[in-house]
N, C-alpha and C. Protein backbone atom coordinates (compact mmCIF):
# COMPACT_ATOMS: atom_id res chain seq x y z
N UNK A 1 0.83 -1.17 0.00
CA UNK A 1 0.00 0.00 0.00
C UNK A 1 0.87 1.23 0.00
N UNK A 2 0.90 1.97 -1.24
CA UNK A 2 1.79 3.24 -1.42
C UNK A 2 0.85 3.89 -1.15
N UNK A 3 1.50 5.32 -1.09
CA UNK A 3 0.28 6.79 -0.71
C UNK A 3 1.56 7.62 -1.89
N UNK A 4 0.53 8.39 -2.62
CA UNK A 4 1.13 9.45 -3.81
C UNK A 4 0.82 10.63 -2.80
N UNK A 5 0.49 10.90 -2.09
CA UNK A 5 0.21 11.92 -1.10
C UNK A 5 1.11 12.63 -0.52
N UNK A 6 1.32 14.23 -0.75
CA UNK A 6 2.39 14.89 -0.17
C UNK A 6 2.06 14.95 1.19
N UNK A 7 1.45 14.78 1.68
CA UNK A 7 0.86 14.93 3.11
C UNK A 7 1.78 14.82 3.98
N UNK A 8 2.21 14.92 5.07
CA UNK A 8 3.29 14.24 5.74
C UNK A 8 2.45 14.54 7.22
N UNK A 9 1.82 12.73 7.37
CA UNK A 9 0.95 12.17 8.84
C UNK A 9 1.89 12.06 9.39
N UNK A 10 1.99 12.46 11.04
CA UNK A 10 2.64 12.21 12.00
C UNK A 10 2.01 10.90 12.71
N UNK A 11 2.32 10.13 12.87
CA UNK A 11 2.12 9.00 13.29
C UNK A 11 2.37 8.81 14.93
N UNK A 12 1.33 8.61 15.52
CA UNK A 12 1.98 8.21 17.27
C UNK A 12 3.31 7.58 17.54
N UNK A 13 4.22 7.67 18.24
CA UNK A 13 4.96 6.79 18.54
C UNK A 13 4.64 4.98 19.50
N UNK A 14 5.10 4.62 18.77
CA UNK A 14 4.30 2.92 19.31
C UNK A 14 5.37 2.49 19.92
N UNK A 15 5.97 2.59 21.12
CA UNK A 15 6.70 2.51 22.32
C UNK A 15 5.97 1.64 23.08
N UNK A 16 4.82 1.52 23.19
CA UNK A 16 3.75 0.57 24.16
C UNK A 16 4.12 1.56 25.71
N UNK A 17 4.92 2.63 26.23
CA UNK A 17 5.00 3.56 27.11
C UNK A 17 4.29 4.34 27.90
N UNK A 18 3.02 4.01 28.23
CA UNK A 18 2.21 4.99 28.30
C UNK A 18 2.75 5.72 29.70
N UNK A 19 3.14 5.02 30.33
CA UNK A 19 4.13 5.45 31.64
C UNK A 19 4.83 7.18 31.19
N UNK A 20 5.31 7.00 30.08
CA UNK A 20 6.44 7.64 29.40
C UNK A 20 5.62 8.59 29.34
N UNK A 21 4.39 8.50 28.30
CA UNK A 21 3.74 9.63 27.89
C UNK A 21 3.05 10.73 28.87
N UNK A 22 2.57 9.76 30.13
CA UNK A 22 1.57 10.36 31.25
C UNK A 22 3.14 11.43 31.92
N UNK A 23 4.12 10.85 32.00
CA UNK A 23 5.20 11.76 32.25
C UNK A 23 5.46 12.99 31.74
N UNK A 24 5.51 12.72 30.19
CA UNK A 24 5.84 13.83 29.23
C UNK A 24 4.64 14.84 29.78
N UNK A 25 3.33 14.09 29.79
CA UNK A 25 2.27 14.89 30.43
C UNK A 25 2.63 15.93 31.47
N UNK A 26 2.70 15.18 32.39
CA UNK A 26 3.06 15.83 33.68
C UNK A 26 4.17 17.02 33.92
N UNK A 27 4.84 16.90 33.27
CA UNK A 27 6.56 17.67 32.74
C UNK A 27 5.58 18.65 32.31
N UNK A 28 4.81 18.52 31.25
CA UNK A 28 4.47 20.00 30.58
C UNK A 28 3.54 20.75 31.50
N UNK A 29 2.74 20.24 31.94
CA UNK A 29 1.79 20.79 32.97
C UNK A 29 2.63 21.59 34.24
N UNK A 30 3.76 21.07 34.80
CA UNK A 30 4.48 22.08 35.98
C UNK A 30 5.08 23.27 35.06
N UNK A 31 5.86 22.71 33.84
CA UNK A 31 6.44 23.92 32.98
C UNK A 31 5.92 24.85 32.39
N UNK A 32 5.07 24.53 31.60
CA UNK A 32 4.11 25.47 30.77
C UNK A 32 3.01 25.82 31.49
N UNK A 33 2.30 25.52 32.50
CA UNK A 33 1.14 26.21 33.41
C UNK A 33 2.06 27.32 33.67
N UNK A 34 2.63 27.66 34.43
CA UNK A 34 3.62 29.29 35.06
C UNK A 34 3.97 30.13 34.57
N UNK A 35 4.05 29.70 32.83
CA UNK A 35 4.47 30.86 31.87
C UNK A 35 3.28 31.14 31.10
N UNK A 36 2.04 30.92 31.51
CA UNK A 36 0.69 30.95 30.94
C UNK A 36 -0.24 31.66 31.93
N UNK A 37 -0.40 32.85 31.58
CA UNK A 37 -1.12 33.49 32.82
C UNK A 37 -2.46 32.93 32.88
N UNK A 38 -3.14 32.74 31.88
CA UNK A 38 -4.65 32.32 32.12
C UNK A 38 -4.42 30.86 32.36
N UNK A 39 -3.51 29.71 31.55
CA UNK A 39 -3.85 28.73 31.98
C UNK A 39 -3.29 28.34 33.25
N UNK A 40 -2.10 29.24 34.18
CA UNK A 40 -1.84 29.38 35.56
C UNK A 40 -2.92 29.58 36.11
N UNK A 41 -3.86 30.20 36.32
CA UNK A 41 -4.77 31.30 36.73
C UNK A 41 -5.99 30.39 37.33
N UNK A 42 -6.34 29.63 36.03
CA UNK A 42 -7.29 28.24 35.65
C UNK A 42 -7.13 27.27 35.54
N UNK A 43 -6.34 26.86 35.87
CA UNK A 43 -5.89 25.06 35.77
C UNK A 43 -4.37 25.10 36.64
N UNK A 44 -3.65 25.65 37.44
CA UNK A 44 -3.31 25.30 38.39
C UNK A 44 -3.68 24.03 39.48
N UNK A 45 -5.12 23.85 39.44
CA UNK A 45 -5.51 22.31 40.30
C UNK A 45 -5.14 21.76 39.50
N UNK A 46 -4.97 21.26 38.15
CA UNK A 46 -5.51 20.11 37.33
C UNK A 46 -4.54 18.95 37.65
N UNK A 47 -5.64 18.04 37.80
CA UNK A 47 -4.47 16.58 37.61
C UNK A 47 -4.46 15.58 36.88
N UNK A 48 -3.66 15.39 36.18
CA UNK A 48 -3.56 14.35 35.28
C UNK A 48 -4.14 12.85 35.29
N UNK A 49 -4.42 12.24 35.64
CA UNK A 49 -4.72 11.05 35.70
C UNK A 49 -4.94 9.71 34.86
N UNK A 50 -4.41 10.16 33.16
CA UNK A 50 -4.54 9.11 32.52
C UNK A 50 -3.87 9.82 31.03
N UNK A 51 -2.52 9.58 30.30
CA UNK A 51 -2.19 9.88 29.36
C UNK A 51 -1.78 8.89 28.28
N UNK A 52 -2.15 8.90 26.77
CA UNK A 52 -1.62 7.86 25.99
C UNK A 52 -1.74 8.17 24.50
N UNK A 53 -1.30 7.47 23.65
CA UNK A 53 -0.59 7.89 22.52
C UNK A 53 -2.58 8.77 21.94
N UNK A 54 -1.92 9.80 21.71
CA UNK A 54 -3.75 10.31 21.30
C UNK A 54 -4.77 11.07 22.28
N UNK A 55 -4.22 10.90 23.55
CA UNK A 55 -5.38 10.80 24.57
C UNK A 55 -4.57 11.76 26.42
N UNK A 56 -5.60 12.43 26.89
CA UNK A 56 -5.28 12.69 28.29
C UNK A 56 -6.86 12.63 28.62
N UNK A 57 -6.58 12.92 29.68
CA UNK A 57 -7.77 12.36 31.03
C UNK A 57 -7.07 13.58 32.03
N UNK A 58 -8.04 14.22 32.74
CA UNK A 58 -7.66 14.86 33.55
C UNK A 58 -8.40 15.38 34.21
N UNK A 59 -8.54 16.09 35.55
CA UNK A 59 -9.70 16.38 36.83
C UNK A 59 -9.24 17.68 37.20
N UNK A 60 -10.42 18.40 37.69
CA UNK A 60 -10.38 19.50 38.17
C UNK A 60 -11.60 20.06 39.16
N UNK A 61 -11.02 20.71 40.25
CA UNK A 61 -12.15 21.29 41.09
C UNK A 61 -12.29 22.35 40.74
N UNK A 62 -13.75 22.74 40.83
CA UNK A 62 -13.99 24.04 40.24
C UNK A 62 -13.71 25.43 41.51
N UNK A 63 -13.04 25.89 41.34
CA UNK A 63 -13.57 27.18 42.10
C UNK A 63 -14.21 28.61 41.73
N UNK A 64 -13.80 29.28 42.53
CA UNK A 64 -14.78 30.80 42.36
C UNK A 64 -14.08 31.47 40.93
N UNK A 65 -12.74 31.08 40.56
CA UNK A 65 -12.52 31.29 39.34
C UNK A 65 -12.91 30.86 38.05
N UNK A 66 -13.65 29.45 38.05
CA UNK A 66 -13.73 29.05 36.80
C UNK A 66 -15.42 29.82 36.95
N UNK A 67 -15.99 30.15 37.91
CA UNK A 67 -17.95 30.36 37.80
C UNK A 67 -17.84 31.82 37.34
N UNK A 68 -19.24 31.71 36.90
CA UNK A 68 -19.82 32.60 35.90
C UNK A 68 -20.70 33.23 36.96
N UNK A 69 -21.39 34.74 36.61
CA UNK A 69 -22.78 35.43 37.89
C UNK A 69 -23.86 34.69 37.87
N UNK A 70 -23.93 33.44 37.65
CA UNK A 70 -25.12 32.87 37.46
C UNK A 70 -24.64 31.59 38.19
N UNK A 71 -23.69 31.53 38.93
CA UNK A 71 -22.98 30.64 39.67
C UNK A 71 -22.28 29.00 38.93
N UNK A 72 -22.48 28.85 37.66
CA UNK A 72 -22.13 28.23 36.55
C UNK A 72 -20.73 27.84 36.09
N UNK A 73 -20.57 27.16 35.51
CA UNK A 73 -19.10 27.08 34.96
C UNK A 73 -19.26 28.27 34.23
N UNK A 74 -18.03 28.79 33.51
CA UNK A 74 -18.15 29.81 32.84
C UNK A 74 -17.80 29.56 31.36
N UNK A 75 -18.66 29.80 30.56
CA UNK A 75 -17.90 29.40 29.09
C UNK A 75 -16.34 29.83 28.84
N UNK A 76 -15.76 30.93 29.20
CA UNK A 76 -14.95 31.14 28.77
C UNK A 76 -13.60 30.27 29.70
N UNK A 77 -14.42 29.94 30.51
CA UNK A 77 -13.34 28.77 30.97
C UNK A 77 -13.66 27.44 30.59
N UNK A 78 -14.46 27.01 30.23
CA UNK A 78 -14.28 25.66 29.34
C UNK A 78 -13.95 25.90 27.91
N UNK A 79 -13.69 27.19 27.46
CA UNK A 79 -13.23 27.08 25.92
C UNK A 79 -11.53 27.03 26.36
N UNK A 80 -11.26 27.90 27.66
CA UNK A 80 -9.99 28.01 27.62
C UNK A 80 -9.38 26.39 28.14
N UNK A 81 -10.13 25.50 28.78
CA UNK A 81 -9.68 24.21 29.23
C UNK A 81 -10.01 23.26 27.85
N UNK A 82 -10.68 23.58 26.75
CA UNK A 82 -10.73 23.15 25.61
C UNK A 82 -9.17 23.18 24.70
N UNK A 83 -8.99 24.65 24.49
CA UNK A 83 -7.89 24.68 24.16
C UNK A 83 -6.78 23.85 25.07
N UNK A 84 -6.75 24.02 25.91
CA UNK A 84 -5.60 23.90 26.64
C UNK A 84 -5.58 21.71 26.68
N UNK A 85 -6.14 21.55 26.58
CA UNK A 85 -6.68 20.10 26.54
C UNK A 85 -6.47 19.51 25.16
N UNK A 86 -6.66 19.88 24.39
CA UNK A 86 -6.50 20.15 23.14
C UNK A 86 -5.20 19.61 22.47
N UNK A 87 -4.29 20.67 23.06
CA UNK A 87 -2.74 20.76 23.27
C UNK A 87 -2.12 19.72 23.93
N UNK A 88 -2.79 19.10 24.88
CA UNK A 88 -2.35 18.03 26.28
C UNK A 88 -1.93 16.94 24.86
N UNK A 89 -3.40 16.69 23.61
CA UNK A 89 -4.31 15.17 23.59
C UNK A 89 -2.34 15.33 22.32
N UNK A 90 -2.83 16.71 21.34
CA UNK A 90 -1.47 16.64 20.96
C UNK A 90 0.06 16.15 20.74
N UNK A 91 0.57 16.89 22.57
CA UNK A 91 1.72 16.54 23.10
C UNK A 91 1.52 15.24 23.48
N UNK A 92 0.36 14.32 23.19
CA UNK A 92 0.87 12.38 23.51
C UNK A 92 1.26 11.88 22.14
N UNK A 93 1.02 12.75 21.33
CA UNK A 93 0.91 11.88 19.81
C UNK A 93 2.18 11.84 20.07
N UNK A 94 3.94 12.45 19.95
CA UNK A 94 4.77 11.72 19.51
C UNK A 94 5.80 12.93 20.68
N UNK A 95 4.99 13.03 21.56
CA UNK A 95 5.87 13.58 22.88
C UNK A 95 6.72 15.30 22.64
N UNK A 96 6.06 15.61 22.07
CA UNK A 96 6.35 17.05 21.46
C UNK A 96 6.32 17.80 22.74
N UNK A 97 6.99 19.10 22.46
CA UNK A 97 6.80 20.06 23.98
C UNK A 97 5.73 21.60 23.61
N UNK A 98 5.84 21.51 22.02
CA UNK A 98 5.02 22.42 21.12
C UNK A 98 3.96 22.01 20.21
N UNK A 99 2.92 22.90 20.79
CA UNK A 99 2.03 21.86 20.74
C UNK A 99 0.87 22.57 19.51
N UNK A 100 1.18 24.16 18.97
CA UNK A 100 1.17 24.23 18.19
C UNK A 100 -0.08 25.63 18.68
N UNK A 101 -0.25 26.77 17.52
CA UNK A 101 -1.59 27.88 18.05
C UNK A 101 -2.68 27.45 17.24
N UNK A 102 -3.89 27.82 17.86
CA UNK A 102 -5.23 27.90 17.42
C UNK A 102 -5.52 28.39 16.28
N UNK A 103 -6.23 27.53 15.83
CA UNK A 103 -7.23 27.66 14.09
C UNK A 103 -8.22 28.22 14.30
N UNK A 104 -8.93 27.15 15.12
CA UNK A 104 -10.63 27.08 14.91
C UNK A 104 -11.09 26.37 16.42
N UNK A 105 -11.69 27.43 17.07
CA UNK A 105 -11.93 26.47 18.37
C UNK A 105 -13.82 26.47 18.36
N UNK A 106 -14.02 25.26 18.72
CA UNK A 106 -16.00 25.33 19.16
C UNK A 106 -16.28 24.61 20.08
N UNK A 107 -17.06 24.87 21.05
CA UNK A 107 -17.64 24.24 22.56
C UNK A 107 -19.25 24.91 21.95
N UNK A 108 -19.66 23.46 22.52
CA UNK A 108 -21.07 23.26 23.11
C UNK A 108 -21.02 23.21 24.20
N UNK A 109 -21.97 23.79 24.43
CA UNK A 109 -22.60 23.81 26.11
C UNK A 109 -23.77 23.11 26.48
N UNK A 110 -23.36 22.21 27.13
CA UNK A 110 -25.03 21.14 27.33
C UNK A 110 -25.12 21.30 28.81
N UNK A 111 -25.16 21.31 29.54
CA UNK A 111 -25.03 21.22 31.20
C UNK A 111 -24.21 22.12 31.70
N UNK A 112 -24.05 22.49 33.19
CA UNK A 112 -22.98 23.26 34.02
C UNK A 112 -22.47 22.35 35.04
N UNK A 113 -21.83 22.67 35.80
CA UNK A 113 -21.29 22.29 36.64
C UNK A 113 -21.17 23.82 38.30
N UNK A 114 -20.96 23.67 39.20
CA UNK A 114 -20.91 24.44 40.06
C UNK A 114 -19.53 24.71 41.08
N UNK A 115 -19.36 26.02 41.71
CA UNK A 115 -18.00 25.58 42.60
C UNK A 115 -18.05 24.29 43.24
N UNK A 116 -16.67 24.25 43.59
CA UNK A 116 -16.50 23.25 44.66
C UNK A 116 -17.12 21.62 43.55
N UNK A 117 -17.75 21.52 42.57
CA UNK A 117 -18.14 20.37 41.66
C UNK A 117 -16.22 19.83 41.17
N UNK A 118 -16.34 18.71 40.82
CA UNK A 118 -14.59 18.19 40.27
C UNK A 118 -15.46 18.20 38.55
N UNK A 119 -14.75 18.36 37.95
CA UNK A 119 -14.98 17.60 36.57
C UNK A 119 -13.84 17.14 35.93
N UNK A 120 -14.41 16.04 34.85
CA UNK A 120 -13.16 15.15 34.06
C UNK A 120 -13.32 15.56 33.06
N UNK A 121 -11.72 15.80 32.10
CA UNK A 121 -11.48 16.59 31.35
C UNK A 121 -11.09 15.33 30.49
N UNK A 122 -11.76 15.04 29.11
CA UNK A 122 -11.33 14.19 28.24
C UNK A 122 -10.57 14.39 26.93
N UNK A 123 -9.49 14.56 26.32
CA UNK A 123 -8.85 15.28 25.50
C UNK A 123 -8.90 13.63 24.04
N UNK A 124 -8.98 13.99 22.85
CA UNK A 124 -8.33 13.47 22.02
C UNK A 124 -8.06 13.78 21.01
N UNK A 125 -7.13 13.35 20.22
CA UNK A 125 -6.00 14.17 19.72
C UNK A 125 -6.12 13.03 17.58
N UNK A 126 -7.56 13.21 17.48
CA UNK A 126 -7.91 12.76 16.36
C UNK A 126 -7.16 12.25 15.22
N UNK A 127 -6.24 13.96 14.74
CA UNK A 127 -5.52 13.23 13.70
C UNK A 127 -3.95 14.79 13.98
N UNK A 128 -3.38 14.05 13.99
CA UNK A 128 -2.14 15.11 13.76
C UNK A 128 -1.10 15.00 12.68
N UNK A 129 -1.67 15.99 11.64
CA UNK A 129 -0.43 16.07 10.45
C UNK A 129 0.73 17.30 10.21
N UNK A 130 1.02 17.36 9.19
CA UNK A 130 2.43 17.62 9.00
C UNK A 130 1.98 19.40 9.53
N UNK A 131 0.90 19.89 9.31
CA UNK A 131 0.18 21.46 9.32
C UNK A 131 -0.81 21.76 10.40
N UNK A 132 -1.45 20.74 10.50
CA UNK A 132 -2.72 21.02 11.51
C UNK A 132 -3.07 19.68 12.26
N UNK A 133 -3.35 19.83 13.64
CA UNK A 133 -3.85 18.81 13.88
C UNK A 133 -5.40 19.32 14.62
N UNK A 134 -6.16 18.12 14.68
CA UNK A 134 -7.59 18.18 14.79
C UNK A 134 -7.88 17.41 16.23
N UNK A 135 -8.49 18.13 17.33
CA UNK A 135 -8.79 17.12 18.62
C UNK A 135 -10.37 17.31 19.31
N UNK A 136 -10.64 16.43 19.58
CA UNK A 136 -12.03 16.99 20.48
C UNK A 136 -11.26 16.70 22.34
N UNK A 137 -12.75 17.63 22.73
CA UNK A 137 -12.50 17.40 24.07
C UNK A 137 -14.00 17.46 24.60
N UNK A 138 -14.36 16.58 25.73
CA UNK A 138 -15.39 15.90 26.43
C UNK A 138 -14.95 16.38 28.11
N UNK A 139 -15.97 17.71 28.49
CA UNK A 139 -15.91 18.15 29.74
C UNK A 139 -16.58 17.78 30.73
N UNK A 140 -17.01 16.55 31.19
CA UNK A 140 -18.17 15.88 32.12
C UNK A 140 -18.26 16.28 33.97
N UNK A 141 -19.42 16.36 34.37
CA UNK A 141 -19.28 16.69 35.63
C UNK A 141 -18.80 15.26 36.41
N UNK A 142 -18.07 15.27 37.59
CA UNK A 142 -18.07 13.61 37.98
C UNK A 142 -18.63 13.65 39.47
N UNK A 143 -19.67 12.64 38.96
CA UNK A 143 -20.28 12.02 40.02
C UNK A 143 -19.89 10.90 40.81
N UNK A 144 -19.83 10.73 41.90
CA UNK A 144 -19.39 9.05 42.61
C UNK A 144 -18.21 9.07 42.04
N UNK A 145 -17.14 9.45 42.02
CA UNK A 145 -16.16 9.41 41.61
C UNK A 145 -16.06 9.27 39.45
N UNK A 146 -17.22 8.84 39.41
CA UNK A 146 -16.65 8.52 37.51
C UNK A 146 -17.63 9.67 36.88
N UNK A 147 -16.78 9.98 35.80
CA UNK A 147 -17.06 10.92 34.67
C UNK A 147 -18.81 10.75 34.25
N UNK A 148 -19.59 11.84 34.63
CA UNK A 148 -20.94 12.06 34.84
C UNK A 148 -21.16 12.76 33.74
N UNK A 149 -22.54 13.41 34.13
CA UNK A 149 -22.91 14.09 33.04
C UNK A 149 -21.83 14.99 32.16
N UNK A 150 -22.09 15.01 30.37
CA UNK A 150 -21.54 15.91 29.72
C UNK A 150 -21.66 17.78 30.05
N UNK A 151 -20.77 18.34 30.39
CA UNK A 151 -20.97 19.79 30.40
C UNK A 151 -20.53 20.26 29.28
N UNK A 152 -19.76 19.87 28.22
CA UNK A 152 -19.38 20.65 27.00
C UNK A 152 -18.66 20.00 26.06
N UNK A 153 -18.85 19.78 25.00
CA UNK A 153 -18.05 18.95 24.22
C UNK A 153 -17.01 20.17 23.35
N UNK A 154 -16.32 20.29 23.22
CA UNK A 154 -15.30 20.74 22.10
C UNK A 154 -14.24 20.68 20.95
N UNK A 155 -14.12 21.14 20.08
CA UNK A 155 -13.44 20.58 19.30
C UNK A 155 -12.52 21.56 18.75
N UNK A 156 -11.12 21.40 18.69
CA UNK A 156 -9.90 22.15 18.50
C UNK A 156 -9.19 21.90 17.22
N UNK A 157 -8.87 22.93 16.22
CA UNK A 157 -8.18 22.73 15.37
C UNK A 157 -6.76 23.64 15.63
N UNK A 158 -5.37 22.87 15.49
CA UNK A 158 -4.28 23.99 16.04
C UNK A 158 -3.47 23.72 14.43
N UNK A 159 -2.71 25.05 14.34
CA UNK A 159 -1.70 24.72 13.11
C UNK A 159 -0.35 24.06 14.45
N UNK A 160 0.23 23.08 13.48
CA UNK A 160 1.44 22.68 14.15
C UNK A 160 2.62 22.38 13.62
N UNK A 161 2.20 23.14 12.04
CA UNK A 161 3.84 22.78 11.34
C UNK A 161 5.06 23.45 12.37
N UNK A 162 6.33 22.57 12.60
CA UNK A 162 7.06 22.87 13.51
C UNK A 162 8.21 23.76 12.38
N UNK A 163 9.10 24.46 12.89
CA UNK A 163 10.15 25.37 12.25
C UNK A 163 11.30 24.54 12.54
């Protein structure tokens, strides 16, 4: 099976590592949260809890920063944990530290969530090529400990040709 296709797919790395990747995770989250005023600001709690070639998982308590005057999550903080999630599902495809700027970002809003509520942050990282890569993200409230109702689905397009 040839491809005549100038395209140039980045392909996951198949290490079987996921150890590796939830690391690479973790590394970027202490480094790059501090030099990011909003995503310092707003995702300072966040914790990782599940990274792999394509994919993060991650939790957060809400506080008086992420709510809206209507006591709500606030859209503009689930677009900004969209993006930023976005970037996470990215940096698993092949352990990159650049993760590339925004195209095209869209969140739905189906549900809220409230302070003091945790929610699970679902990132995936669809297709990443040589220019753009394409990810959704799945913002659920969690109940009993597992990922509950949907609060926002999103979907991220970033350019990522590297220099």
């Amino acid at each position: 099976m040839g491809s005549t296709s100038q395209e140039i797919v980045a392909e996951p790395k198949d290490d079987g590592d996921d150890a590796l990747i939830k690391s690479h995770i973790k590394e970027l989250v202490a480094t790059q949260l501090p030099s990011s005023a909003i995503y310092n600001f707003l995702l300072s709690g966040v914790r990782i809890r599940a990274a792999t070639k394509g994919s993060v998982t991650a939790r957060l308590a809400l506080t008086r920063s992420h709510i809206n005057s209507s006591g709500g999550l606030h859209g503009a903080a689930s677009a900004a944990i969209v993006d930023w999630a976005g970037g996470m599902a990215i940096a698993t495809w092949d352990r990159r530290r650049k993760t590339g700027v925004s195209v095209d970002i869209h969140v739905t809003y189906l549900s809220s969530a409230a302070e003091g509520d945790e929610i699970e942050i679902a990132a995936y990282a669809d297709k990443v090529g040589g220019s753009l890569a394409f990810t959704r993200v799945v913002i659920s409230k969690v109940v009993d400990g597992e990922a509950g109702p949907v609060i926002a689905n999103g979907s991220h397009t970033k350019f990522v040709k590297q220099r």
